[in-house]
PDB file of N, CA and C in Angstrom:
ATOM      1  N   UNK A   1    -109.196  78.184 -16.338  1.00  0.00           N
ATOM      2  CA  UNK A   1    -109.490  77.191 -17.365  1.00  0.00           C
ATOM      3  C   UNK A   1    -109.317  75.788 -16.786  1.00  0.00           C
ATOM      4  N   UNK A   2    -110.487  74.742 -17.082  1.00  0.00           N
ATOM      5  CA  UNK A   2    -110.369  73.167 -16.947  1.00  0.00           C
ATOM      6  C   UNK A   2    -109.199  72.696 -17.462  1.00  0.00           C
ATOM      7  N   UNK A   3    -108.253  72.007 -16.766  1.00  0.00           N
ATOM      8  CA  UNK A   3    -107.481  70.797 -17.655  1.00  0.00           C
ATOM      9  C   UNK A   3    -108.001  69.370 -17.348  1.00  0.00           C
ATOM     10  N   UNK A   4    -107.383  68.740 -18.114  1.00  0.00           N
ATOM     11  CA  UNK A   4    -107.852  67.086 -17.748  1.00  0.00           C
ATOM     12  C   UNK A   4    -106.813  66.836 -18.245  1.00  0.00           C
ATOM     13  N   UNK A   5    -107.080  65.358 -17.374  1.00  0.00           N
ATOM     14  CA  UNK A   5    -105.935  64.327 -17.824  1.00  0.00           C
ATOM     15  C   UNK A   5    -107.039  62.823 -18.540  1.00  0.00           C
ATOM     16  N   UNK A   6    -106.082  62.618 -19.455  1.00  0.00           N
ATOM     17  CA  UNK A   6    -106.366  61.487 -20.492  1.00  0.00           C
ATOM     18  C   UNK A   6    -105.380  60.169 -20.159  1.00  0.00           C
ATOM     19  N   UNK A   7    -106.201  58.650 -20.306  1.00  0.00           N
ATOM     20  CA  UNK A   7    -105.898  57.719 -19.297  1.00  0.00           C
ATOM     21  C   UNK A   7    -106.825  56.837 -20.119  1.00  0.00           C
ATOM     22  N   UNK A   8    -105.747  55.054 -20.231  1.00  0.00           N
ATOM     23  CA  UNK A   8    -106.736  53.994 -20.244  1.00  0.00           C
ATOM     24  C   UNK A   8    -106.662  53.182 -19.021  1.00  0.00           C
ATOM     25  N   UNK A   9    -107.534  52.299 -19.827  1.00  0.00           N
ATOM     26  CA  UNK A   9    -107.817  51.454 -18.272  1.00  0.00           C
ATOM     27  C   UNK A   9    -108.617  50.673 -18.863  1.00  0.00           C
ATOM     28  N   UNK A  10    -108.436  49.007 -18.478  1.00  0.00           N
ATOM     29  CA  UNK A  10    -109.492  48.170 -18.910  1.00  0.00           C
ATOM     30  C   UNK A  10    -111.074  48.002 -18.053  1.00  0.00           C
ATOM     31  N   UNK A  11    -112.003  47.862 -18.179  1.00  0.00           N
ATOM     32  CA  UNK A  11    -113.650  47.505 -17.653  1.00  0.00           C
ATOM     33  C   UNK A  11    -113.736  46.054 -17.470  1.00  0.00           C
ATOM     34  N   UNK A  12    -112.401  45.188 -17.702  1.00  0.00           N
ATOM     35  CA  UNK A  12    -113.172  43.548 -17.481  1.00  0.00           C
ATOM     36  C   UNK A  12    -111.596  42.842 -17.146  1.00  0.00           C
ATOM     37  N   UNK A  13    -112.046  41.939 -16.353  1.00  0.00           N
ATOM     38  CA  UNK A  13    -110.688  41.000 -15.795  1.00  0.00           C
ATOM     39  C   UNK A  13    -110.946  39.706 -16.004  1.00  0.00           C
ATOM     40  N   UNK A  14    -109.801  38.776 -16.266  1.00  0.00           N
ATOM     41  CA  UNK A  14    -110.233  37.208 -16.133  1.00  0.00           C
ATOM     42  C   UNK A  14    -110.612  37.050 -15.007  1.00  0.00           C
ATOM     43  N   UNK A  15    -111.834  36.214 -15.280  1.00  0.00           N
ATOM     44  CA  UNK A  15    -112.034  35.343 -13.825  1.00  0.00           C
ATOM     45  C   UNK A  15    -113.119  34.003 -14.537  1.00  0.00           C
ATOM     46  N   UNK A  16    -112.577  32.733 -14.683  1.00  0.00           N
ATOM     47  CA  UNK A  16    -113.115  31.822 -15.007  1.00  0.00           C
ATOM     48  C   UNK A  16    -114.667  31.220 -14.330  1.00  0.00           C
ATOM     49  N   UNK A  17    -114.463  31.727 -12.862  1.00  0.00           N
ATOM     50  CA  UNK A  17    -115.988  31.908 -12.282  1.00  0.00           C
ATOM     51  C   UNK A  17    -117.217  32.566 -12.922  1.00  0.00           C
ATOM     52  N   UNK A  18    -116.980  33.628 -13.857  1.00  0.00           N
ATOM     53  CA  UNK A  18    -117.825  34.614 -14.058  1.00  0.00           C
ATOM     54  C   UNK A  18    -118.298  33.782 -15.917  1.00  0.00           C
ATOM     55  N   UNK A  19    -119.380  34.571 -16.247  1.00  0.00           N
ATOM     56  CA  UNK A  19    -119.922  34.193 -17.763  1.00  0.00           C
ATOM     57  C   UNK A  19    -118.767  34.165 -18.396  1.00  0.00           C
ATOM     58  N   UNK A  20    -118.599  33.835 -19.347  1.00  0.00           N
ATOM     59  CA  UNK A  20    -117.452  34.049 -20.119  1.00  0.00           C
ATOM     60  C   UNK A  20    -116.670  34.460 -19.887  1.00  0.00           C
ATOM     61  N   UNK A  21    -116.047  34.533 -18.278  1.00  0.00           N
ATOM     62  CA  UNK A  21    -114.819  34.376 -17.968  1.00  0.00           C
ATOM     63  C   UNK A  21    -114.219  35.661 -17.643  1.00  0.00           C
ATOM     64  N   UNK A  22    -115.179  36.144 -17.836  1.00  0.00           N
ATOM     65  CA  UNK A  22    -114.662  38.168 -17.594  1.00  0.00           C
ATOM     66  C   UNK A  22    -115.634  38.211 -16.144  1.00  0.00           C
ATOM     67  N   UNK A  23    -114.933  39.220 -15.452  1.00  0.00           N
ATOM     68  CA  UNK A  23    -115.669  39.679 -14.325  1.00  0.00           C
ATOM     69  C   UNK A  23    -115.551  41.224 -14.345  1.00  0.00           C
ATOM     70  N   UNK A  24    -116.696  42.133 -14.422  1.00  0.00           N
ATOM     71  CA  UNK A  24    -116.712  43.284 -14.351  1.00  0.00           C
ATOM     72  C   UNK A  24    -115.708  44.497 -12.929  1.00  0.00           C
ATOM     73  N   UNK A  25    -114.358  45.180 -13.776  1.00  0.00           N
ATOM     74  CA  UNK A  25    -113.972  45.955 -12.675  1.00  0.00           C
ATOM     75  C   UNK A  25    -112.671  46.599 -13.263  1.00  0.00           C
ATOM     76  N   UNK A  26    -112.975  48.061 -12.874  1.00  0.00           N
ATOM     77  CA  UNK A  26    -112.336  49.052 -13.878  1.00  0.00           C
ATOM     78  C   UNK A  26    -111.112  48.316 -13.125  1.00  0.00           C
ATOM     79  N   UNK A  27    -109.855  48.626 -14.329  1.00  0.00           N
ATOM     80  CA  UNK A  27    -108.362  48.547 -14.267  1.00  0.00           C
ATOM     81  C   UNK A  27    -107.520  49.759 -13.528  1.00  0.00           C
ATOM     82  N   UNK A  28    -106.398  49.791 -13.649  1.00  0.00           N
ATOM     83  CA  UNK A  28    -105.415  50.499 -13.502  1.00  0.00           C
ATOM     84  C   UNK A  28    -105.336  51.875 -14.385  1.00  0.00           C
ATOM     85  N   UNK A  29    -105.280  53.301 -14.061  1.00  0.00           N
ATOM     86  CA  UNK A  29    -105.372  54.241 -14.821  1.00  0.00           C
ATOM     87  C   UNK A  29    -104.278  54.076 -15.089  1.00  0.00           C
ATOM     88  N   UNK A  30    -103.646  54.189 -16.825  1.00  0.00           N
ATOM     89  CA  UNK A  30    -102.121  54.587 -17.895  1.00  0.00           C
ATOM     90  C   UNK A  30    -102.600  55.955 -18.489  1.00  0.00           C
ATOM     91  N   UNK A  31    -101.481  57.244 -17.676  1.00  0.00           N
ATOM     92  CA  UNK A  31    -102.226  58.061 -18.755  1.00  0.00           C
ATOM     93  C   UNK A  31    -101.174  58.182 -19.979  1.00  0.00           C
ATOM     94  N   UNK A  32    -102.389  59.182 -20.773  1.00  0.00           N
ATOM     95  CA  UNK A  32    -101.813  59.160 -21.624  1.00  0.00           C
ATOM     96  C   UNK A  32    -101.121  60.574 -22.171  1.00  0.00           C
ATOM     97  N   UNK A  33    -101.939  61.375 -21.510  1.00  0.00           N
ATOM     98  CA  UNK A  33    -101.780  63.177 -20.999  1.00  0.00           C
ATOM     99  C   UNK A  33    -102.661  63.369 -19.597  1.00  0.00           C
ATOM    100  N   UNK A  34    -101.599  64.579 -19.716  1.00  0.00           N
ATOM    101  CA  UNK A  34    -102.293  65.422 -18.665  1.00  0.00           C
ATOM    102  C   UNK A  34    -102.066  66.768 -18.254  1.00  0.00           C
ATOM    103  N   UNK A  35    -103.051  67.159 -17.649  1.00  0.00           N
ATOM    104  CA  UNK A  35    -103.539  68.911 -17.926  1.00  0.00           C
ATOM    105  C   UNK A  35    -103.613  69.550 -19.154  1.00  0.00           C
ATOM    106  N   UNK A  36    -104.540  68.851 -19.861  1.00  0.00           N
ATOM    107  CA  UNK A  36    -104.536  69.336 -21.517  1.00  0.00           C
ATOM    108  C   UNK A  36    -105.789  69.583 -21.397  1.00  0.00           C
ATOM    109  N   UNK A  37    -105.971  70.645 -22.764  1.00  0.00           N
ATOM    110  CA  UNK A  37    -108.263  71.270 -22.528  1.00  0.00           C
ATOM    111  C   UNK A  37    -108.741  70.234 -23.021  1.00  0.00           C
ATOM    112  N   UNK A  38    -109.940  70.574 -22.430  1.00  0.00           N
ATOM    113  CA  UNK A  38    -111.166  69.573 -23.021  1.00  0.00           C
ATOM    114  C   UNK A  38    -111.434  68.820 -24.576  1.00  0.00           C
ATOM    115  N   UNK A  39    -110.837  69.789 -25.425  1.00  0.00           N
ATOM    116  CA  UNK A  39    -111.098  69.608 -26.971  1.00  0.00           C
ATOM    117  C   UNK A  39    -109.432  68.929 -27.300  1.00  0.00           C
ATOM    118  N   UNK A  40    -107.970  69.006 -26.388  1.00  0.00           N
ATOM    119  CA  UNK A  40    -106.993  67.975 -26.517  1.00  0.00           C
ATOM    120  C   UNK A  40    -107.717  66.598 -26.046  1.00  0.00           C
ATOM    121  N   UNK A  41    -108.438  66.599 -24.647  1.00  0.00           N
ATOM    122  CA  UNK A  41    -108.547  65.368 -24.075  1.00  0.00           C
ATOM    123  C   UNK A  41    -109.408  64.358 -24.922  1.00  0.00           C
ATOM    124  N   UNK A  42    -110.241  64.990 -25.847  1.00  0.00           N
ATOM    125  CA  UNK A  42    -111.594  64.571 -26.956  1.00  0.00           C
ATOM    126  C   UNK A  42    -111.032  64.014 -27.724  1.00  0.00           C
ATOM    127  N   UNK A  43    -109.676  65.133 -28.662  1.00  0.00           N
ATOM    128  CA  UNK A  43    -109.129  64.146 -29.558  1.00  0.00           C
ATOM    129  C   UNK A  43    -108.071  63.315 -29.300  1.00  0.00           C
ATOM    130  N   UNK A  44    -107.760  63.294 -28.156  1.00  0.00           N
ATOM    131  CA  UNK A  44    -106.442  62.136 -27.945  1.00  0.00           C
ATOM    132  C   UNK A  44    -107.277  60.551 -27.794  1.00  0.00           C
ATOM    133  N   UNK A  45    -108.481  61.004 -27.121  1.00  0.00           N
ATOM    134  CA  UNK A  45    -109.492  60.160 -26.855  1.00  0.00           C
ATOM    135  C   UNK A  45    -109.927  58.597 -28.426  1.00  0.00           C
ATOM    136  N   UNK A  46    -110.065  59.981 -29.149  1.00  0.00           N
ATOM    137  CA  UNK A  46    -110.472  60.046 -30.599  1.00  0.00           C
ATOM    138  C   UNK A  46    -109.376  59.221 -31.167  1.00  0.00           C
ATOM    139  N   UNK A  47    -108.423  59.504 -30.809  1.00  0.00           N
ATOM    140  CA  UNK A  47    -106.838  58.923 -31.669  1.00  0.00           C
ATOM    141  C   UNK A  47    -106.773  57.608 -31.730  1.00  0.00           C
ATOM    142  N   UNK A  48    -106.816  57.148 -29.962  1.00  0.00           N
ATOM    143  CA  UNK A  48    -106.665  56.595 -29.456  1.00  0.00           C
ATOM    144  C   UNK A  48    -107.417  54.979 -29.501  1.00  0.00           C
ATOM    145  N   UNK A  49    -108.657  55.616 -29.817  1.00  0.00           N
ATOM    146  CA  UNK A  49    -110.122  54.406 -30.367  1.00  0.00           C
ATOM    147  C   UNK A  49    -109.504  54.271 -31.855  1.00  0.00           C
ATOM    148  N   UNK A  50    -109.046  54.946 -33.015  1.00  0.00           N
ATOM    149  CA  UNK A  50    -109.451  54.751 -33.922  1.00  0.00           C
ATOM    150  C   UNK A  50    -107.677  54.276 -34.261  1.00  0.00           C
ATOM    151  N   UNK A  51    -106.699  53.824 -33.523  1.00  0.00           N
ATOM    152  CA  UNK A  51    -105.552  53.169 -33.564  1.00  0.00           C
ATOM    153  C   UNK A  51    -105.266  52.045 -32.846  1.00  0.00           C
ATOM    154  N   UNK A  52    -106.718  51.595 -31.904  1.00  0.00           N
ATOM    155  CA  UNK A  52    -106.528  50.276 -30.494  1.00  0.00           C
ATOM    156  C   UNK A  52    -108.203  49.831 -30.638  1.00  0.00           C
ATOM    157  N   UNK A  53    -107.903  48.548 -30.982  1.00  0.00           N
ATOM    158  CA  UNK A  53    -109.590  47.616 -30.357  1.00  0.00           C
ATOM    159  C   UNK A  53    -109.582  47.693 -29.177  1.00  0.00           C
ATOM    160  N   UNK A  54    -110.510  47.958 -28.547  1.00  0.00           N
ATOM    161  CA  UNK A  54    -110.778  47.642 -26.870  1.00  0.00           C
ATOM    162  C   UNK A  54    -110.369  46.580 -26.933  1.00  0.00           C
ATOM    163  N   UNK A  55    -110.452  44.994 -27.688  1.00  0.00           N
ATOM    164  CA  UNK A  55    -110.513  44.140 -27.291  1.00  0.00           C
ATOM    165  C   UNK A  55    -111.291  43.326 -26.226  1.00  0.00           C
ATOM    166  N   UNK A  56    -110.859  41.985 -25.876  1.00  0.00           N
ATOM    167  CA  UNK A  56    -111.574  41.250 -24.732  1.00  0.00           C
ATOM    168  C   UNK A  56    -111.542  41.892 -23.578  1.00  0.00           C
ATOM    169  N   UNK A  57    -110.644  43.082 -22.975  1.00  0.00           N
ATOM    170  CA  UNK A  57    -111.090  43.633 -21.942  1.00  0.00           C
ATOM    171  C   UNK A  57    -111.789  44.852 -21.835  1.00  0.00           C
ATOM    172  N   UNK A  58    -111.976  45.164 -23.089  1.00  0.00           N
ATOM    173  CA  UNK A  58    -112.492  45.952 -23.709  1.00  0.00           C
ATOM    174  C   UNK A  58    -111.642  47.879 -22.645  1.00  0.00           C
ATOM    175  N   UNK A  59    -110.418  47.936 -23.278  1.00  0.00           N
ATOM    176  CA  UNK A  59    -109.274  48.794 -22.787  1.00  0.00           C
ATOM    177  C   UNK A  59    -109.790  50.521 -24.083  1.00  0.00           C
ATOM    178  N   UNK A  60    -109.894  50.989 -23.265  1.00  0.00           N
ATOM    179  CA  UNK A  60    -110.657  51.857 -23.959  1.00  0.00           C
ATOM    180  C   UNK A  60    -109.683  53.243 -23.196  1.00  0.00           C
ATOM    181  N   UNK A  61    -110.028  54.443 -23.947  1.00  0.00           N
ATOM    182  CA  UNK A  61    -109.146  55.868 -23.101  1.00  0.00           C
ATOM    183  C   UNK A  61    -110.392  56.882 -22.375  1.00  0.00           C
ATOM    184  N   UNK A  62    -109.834  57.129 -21.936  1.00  0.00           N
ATOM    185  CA  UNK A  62    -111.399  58.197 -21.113  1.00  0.00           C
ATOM    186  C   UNK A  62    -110.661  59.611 -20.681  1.00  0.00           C
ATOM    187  N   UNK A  63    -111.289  60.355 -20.016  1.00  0.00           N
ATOM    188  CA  UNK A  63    -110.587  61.649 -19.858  1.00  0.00           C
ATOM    189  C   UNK A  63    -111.435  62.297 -18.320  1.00  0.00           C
ATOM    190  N   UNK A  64    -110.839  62.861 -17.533  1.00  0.00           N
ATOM    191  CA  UNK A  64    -111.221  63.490 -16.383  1.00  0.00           C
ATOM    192  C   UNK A  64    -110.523  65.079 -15.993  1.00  0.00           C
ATOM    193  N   UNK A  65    -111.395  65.716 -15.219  1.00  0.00           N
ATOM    194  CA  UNK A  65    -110.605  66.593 -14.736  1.00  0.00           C
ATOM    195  C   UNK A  65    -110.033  66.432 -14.016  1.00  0.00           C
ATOM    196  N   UNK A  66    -108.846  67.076 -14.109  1.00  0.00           N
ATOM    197  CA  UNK A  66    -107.355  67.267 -13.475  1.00  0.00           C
ATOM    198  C   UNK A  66    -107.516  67.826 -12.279  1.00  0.00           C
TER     199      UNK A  66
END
């Protein structure tokens, strides 16, 4: 059986050079689990969006295999 691990990480950094000040480049993985099935990693995923704005770096959770 697949496990994965579940993890955020922001998609945008300051950089005052760039358009509006964001410069495109994944962050630091935080997980949040790991080695859990596919249908844990979906809804932690799930939890996770619907308790956190991405916000300006737009910090979002994602999930991979383990």
């Amino acid at each position: 059986m697949k496990t994965y691990d579940v993890f955020t990480r922001t998609w945008w950094c300051e950089n005052p050079a760039w358009p509006n000040g964001l410069e495109p480049r994944a962050g630091e993985k935080h997980y949040l689990a790991r080695g859990v099935s596919e249908t844990e990693a979906r809804e932690t995923c799930a939890e996770h969006r619907a308790e956190h704005e991405p916000g300006r770096l737009s910090l979002k959770a994602e999930y991979e295999e383990a």
